[in-house]
C-alpha atoms as a PDB file:
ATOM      1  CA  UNK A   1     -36.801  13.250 -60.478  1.00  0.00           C
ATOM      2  CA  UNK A   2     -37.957  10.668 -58.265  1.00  0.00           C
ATOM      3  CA  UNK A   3     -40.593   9.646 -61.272  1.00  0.00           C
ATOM      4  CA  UNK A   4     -37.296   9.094 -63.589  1.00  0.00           C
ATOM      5  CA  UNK A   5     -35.476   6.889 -61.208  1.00  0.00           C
ATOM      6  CA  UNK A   6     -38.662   4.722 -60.465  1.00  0.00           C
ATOM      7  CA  UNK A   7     -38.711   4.370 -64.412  1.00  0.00           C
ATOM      8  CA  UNK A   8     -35.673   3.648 -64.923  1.00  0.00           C
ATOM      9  CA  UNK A   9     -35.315   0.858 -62.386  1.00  0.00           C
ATOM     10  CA  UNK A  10     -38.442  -0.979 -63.973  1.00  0.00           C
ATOM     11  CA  UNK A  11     -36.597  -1.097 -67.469  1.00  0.00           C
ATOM     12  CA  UNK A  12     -33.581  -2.637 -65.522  1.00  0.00           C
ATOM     13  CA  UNK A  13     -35.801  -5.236 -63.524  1.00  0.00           C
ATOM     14  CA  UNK A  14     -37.929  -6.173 -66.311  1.00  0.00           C
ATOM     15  CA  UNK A  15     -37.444  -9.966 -68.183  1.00  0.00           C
ATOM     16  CA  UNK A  16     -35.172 -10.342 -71.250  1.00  0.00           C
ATOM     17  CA  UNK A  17     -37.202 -11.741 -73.762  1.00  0.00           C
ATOM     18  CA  UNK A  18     -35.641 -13.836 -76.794  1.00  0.00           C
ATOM     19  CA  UNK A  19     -35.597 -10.639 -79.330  1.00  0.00           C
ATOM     20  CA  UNK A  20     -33.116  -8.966 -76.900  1.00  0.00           C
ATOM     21  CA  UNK A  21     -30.347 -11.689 -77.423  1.00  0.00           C
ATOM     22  CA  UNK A  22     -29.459 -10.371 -80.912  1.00  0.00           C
ATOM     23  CA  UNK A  23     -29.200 -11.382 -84.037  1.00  0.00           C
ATOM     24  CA  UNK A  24     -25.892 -13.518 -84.022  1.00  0.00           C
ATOM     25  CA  UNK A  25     -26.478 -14.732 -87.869  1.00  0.00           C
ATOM     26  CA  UNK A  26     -27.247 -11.820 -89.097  1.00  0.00           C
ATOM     27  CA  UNK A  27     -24.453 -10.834 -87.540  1.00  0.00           C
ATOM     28  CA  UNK A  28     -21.931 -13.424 -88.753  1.00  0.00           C
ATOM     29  CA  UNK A  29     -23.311 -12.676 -92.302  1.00  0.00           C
ATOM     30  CA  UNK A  30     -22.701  -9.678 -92.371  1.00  0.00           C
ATOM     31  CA  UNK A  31     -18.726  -9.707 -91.148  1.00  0.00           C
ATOM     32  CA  UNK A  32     -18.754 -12.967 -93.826  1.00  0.00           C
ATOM     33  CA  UNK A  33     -19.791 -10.615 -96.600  1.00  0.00           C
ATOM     34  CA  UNK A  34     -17.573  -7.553 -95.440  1.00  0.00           C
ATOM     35  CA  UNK A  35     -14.458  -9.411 -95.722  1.00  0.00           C
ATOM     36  CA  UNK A  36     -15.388 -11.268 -99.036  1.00  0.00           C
ATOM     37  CA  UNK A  37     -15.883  -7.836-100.287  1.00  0.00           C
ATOM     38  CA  UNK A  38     -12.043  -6.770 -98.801  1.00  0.00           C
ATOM     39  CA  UNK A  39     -10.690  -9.433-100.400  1.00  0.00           C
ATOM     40  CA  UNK A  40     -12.203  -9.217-104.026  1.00  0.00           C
ATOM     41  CA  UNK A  41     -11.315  -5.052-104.002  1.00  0.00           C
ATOM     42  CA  UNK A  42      -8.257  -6.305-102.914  1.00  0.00           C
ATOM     43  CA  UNK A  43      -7.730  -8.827-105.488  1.00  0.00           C
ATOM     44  CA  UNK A  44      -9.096  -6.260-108.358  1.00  0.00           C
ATOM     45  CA  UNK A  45      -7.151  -3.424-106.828  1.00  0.00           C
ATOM     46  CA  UNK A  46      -4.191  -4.301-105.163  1.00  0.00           C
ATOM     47  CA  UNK A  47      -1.418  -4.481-108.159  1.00  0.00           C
ATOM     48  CA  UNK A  48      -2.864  -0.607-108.738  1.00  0.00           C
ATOM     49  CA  UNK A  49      -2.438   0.706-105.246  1.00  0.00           C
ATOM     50  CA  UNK A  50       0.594  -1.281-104.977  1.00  0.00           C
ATOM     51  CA  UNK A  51       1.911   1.039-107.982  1.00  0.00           C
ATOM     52  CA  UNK A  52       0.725   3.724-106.555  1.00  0.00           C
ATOM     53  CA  UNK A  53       2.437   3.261-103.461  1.00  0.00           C
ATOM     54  CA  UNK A  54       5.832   2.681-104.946  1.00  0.00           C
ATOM     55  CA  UNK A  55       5.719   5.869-107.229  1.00  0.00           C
ATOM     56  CA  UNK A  56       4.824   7.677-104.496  1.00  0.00           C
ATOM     57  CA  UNK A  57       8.267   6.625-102.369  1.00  0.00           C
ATOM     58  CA  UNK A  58       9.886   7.079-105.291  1.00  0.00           C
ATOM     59  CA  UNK A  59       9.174  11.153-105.863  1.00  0.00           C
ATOM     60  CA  UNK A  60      10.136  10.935-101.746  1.00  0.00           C
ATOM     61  CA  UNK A  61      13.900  12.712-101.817  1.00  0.00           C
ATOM     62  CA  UNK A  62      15.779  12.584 -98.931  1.00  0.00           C
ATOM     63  CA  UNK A  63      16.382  15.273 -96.699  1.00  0.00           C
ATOM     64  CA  UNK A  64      19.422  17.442 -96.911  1.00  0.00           C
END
């Protein structure tokens, strides 16, 4: 136990080095793409789920 604790202290205490900031660009690129991709489905999509949507409320009857 005492060998775990010692070992897990040294990863805490040891330098950050310059990988372990992350890759912020990468990052950014990604989220970039993502919602570039929302937008064109979207755009392709969106007058057929919109139809969808509204014959769906439509078969909704109201309770009695």
């Amino acid at each position: 136990m005492r060998r775990v604790i010692c070992w897990l202290r040294s990863l805490r205490l040891r330098p950050q080095t310059q990988r372990s900031r992350a890759d912020v660009p990468g990052w950014v690129l990604i989220t970039l793409m993502s919602a570039i991709l929302v937008a064109g489905l979207l755009a392709i999509a969106g007058p057929a789920l919109e139809k969808m949507f509204t014959d769906a409320m439509n078969q909704v009857k109201p309770g009695t």
